[in-house]
N, C-alpha and C. Protein backbone atom coordinates (compact mmCIF):
# COMPACT_ATOMS: atom_id res chain seq x y z
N UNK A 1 0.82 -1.20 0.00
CA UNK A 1 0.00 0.00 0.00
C UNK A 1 0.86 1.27 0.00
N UNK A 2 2.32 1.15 0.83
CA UNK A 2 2.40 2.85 1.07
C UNK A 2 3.72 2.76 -0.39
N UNK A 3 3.94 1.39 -1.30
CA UNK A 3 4.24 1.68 -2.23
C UNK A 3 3.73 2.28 -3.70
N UNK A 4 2.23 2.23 -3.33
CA UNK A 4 1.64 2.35 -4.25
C UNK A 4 1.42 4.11 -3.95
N UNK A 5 0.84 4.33 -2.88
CA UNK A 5 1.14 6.06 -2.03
C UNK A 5 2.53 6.90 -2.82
N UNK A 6 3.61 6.04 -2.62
CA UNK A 6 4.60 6.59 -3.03
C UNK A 6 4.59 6.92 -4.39
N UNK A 7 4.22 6.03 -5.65
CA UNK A 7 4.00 5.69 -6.67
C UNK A 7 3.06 6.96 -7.07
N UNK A 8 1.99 7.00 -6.39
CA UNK A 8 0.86 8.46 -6.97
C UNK A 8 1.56 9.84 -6.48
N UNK A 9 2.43 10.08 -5.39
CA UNK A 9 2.79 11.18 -4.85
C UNK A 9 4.17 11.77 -6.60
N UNK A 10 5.20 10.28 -6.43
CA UNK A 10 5.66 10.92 -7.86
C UNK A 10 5.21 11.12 -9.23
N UNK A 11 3.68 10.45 -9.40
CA UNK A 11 3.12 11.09 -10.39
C UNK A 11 2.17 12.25 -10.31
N UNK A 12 2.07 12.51 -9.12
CA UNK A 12 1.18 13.71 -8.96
C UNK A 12 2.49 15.24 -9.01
N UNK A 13 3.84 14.65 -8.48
CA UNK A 13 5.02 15.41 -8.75
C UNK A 13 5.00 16.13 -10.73
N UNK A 14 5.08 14.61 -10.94
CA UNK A 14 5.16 15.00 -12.76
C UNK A 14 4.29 15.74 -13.27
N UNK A 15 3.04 15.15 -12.91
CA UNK A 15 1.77 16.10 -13.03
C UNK A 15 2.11 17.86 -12.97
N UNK A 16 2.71 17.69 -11.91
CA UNK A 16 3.00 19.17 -11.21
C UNK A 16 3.96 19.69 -12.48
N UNK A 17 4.82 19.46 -12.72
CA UNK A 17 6.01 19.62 -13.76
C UNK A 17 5.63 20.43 -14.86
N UNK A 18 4.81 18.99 -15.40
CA UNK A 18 3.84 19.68 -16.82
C UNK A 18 2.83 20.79 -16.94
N UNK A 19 1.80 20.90 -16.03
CA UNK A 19 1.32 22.05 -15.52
C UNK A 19 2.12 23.47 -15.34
N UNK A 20 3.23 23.46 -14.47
CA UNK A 20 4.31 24.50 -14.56
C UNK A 20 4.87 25.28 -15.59
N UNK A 21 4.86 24.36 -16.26
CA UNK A 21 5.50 24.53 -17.70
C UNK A 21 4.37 25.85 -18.55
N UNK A 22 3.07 25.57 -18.89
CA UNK A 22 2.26 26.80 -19.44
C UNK A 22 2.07 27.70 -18.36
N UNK A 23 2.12 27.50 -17.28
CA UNK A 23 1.80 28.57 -15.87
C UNK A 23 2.69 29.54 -16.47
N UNK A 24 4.56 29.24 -16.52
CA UNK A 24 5.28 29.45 -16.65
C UNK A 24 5.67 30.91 -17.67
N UNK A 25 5.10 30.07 -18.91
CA UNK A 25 5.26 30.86 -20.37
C UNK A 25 4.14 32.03 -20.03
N UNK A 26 3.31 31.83 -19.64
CA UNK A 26 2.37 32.58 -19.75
C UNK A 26 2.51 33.59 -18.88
N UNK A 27 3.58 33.38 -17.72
CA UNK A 27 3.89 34.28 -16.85
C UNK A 27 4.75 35.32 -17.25
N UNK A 28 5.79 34.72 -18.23
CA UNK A 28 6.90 35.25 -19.04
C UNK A 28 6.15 36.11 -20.18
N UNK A 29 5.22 36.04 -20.64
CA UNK A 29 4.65 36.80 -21.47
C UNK A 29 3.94 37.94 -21.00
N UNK A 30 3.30 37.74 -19.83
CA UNK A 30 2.78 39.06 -18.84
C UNK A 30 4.52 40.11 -18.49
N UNK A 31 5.30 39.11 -18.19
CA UNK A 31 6.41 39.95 -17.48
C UNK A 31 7.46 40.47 -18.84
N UNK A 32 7.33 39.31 -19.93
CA UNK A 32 8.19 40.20 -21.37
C UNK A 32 9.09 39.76 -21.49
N UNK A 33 9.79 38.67 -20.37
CA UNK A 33 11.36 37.94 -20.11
C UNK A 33 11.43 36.76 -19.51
N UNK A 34 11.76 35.82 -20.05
CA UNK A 34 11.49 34.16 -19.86
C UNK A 34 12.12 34.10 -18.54
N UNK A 35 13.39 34.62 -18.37
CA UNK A 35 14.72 34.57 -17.55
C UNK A 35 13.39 35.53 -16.06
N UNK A 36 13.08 36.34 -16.23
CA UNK A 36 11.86 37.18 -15.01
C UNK A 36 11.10 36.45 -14.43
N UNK A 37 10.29 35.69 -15.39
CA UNK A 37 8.93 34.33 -15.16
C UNK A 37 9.82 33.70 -14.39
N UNK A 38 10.84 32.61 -14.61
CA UNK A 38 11.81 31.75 -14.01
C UNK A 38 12.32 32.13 -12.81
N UNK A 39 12.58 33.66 -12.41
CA UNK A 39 13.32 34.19 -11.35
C UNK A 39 12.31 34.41 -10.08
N UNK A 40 10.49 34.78 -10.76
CA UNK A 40 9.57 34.92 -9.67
C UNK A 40 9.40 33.42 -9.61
N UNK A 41 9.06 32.32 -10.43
CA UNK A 41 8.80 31.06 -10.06
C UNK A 41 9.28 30.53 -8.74
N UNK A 42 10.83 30.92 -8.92
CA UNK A 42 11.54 30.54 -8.00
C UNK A 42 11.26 31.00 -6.75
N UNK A 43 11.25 32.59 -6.80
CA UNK A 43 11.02 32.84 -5.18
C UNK A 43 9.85 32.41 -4.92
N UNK A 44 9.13 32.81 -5.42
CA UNK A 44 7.53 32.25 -4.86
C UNK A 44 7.88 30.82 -4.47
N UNK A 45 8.81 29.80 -5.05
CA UNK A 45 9.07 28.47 -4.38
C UNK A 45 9.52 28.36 -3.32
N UNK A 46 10.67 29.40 -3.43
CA UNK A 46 11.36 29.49 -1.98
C UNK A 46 10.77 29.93 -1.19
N UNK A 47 9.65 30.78 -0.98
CA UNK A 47 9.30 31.48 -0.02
C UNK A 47 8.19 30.55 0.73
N UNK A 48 7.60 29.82 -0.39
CA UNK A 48 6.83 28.55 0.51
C UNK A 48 7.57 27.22 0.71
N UNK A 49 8.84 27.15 0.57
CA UNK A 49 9.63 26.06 1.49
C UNK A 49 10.40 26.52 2.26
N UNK A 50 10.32 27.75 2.58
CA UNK A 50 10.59 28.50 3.53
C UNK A 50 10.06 28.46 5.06
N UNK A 51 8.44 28.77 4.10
CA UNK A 51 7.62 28.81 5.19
C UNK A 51 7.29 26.96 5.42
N UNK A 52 7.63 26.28 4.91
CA UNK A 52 7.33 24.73 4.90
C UNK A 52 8.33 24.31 5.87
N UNK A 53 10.06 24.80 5.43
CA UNK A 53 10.58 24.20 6.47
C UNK A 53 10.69 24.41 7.76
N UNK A 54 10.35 25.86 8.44
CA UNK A 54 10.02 26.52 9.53
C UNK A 54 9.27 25.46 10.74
N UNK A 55 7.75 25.31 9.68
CA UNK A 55 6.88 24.41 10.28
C UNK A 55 7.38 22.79 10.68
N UNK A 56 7.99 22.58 9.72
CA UNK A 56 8.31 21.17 9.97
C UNK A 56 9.50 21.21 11.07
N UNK A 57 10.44 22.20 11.14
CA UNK A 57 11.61 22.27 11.75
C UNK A 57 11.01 22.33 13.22
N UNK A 58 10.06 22.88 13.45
CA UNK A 58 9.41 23.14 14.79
C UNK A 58 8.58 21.73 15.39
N UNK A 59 7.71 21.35 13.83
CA UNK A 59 7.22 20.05 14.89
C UNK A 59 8.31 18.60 15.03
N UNK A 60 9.27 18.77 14.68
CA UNK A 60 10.14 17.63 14.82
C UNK A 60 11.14 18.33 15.58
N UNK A 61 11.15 19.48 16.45
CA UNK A 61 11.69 19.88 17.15
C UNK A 61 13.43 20.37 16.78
N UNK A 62 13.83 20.54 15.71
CA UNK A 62 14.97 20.59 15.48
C UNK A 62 15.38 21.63 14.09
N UNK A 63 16.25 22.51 14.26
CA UNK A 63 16.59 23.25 12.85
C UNK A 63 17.71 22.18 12.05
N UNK A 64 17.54 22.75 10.78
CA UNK A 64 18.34 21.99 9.89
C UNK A 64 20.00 22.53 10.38
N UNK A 65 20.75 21.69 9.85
CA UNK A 65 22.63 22.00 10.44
C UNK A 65 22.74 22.80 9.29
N UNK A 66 23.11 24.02 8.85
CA UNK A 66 23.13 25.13 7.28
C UNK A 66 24.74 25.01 7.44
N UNK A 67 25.43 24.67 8.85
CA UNK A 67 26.57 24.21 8.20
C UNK A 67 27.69 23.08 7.84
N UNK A 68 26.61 22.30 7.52
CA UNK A 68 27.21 20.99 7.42
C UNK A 68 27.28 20.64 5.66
N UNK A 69 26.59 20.92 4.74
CA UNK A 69 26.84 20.70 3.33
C UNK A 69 27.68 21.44 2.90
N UNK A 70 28.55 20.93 2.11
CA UNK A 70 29.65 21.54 0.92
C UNK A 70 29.00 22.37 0.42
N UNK A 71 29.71 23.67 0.49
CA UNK A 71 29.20 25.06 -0.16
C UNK A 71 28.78 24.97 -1.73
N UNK A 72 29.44 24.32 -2.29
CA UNK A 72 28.51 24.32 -4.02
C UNK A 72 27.61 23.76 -4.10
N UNK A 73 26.99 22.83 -3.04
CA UNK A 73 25.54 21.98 -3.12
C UNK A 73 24.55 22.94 -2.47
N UNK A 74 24.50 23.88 -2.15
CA UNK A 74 24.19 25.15 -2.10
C UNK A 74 23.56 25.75 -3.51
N UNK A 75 23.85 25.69 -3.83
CA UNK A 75 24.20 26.67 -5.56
C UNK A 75 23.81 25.62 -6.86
N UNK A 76 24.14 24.09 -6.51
CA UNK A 76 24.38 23.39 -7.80
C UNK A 76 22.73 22.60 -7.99
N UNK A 77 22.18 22.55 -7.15
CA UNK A 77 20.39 22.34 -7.16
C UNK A 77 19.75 23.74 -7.51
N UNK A 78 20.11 24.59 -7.28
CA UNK A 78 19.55 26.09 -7.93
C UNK A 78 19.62 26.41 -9.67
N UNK A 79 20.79 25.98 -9.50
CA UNK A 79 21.36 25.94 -11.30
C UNK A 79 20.93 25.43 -12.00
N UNK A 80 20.86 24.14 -11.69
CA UNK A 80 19.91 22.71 -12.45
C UNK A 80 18.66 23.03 -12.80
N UNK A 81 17.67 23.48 -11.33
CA UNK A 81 16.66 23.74 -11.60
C UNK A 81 16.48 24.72 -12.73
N UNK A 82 16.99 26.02 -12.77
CA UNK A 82 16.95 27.29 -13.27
C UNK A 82 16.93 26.76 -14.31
N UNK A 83 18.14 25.73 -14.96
CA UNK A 83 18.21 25.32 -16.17
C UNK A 83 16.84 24.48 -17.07
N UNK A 84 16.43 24.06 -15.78
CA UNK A 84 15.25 23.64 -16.41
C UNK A 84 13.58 24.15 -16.41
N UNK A 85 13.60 24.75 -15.45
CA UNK A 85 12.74 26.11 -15.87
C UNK A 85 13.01 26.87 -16.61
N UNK A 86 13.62 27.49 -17.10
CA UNK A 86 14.06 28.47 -18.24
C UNK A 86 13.78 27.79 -19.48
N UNK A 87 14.36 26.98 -19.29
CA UNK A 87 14.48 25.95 -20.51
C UNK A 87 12.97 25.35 -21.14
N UNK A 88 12.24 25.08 -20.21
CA UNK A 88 10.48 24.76 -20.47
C UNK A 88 9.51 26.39 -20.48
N UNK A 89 10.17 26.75 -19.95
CA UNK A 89 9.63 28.18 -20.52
C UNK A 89 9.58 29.17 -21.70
N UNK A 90 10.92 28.63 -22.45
CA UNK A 90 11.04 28.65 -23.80
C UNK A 90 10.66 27.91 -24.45
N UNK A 91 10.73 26.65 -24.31
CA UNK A 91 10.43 25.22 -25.38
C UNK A 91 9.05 25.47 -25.38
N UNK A 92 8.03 25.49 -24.22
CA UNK A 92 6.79 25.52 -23.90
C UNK A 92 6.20 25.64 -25.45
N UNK A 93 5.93 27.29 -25.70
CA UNK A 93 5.22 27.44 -26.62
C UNK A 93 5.86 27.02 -27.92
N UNK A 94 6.95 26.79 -28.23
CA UNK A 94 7.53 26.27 -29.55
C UNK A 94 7.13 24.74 -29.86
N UNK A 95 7.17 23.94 -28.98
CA UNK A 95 7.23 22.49 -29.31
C UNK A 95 5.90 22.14 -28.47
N UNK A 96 5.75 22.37 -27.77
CA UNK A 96 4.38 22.09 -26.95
C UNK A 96 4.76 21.62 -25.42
N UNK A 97 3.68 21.64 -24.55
CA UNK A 97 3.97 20.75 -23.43
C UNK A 97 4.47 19.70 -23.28
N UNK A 98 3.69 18.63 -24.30
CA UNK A 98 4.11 17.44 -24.05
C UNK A 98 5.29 16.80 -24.34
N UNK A 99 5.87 17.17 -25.31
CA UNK A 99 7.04 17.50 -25.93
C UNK A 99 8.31 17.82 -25.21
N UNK A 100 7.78 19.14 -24.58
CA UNK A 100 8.63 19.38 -23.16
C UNK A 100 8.97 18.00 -22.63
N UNK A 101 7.74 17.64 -21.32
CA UNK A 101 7.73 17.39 -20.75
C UNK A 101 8.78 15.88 -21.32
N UNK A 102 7.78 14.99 -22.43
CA UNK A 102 8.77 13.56 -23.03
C UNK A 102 10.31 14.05 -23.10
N UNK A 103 11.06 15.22 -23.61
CA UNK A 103 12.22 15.46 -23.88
C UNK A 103 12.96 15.93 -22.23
N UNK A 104 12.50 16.14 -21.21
CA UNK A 104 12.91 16.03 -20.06
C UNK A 104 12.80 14.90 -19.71
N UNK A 105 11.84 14.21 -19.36
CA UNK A 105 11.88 12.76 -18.65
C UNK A 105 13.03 11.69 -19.50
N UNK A 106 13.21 12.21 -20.54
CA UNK A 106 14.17 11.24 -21.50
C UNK A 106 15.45 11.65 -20.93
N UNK A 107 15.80 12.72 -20.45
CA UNK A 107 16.70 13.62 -20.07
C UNK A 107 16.90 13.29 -18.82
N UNK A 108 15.71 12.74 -17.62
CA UNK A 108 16.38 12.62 -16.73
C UNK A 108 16.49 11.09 -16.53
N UNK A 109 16.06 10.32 -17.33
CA UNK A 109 16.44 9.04 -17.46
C UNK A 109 17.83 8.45 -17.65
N UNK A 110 18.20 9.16 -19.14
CA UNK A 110 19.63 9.07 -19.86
C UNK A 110 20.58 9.69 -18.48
N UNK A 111 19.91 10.74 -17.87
CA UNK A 111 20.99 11.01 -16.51
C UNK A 111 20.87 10.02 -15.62
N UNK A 112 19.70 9.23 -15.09
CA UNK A 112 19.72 8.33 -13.81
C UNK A 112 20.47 7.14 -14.31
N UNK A 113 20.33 6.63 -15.61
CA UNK A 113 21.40 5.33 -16.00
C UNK A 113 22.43 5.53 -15.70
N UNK A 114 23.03 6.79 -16.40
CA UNK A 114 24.69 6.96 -15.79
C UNK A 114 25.07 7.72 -14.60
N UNK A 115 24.02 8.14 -13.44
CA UNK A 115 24.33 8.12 -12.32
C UNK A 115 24.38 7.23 -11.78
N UNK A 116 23.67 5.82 -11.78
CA UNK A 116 23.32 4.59 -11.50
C UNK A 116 24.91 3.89 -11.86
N UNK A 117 25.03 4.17 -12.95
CA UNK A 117 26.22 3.43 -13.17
C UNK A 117 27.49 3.68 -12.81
N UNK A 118 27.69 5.10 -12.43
CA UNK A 118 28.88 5.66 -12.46
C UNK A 118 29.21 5.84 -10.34
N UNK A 119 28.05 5.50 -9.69
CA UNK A 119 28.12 5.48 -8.67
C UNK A 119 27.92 7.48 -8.31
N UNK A 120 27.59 8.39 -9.48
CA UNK A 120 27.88 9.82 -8.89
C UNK A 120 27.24 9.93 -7.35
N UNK A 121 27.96 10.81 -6.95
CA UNK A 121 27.55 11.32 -5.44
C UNK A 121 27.51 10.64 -4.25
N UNK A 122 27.98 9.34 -4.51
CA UNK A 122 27.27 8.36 -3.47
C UNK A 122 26.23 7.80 -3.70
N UNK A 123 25.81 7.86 -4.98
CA UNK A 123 24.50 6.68 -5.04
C UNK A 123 24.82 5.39 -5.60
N UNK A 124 24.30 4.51 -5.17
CA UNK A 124 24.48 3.31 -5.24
C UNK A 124 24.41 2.50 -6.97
N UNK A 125 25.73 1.63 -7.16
CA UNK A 125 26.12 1.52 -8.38
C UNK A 125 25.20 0.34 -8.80
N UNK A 126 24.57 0.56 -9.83
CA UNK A 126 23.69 0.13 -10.60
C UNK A 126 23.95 -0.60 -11.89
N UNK A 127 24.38 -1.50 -12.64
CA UNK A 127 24.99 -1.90 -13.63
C UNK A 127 24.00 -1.52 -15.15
N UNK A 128 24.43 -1.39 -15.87
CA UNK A 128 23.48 -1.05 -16.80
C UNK A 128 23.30 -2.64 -17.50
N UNK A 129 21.43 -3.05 -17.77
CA UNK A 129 21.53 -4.17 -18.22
C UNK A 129 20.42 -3.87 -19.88
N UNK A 130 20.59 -5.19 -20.57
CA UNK A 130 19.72 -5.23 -21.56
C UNK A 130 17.98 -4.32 -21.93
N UNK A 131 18.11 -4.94 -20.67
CA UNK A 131 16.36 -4.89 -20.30
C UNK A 131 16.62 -2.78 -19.88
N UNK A 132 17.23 -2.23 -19.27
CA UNK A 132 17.23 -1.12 -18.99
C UNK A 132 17.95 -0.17 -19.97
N UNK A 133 18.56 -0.30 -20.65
CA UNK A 133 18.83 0.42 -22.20
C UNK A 133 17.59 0.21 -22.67
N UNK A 134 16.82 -0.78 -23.20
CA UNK A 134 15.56 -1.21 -24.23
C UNK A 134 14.65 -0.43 -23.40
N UNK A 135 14.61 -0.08 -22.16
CA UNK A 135 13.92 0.77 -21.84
C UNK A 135 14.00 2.29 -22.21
N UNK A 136 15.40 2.48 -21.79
CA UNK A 136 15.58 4.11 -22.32
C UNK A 136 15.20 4.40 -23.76
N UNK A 137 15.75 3.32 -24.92
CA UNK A 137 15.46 3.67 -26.26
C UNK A 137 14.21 3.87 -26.72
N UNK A 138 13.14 2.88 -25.93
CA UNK A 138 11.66 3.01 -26.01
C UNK A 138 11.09 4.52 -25.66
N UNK A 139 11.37 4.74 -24.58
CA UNK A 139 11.53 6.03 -24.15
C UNK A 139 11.97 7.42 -24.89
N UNK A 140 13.22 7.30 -25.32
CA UNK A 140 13.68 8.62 -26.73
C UNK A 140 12.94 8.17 -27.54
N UNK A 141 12.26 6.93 -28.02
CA UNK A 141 12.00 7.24 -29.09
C UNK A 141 10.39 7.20 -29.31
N UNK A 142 9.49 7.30 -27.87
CA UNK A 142 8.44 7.80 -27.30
C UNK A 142 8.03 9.35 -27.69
N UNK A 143 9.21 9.75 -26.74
CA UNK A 143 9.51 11.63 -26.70
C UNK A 143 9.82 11.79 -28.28
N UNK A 144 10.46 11.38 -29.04
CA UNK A 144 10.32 11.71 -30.95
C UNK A 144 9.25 11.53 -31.68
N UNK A 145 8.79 10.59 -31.44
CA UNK A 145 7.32 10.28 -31.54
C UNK A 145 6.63 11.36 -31.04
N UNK A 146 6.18 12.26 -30.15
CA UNK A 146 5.42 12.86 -29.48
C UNK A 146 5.62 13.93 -30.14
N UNK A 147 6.99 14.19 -30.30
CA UNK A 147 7.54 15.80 -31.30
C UNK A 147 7.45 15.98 -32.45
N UNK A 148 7.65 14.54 -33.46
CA UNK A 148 7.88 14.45 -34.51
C UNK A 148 6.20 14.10 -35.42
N UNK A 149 5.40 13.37 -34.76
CA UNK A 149 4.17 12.72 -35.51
C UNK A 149 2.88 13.68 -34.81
């Protein structure tokens, strides 16, 4: 059961993704600058996991340690993101949502194989097999399908 919980929470995540994406453009078109839309997205994010972690920090009784992570992991989840908000904020109206969305998930696939494999960061090494390539290719060639037909 609370695998299946888990299972709807990351598709209600994706859900969230794709939705973002026209919020997004359309915000950038009120404001005139893709890079503006992307910069309020953000605070408005931060400012409610702001107020998210406050709450939580209080009922589990404890603040987070701010100095215990390596200073570029700071900065290098900000970047990423940015990169990919910006990035669906432009594509948005050119190629479409869905489009977007298939050419990211292909994107973060082709990245989880070779994080998987390469052991990055400390995550646990994953071998790349038959069955999980035939997946990714199904996949790119899902997202081409979606762009192309």
């Amino acid at each position: 059961m609370a695998s299946l919980l888990w299972a709807l929470l990351g598709i209600a995540a994706g859900a969230a993704i794709a939705i973002q994406a026209p919020i997004n453009t359309l915000l950038a078109r009120g404001l005139g600058l893709p890079v503006a839309a992307a910069c309020v997205s953000f605070l408005a994010g931060a400012a409610i996991l702001g107020v998210v972690s406050i709450v939580m920090a209080r009922a589990q009784g404890r603040m987070p340690d701010f100095a215990a992570p390596a200073p570029w992991l700071y900065v290098a989840g900000g970047a990423l993101g940015t990169l990919y908000v910006t990035t669906a904020i432009l594509l948005t109206p050119r190629i479409g949502a869905a489009a977007v969305m298939a050419f990211a998930v292909t994107g973060q696939l082709m990245a989880g194989l070779l994080i998987d494999r390469v052991g990055f960061l400390g995550v646990a090494v994953r071998e790349l097999s038959f069955e999980r390539i035939a997946g990714a290719v199904l996949l790119i060639s899902g997202a081409v399908m979606i762009r192309v037909l």
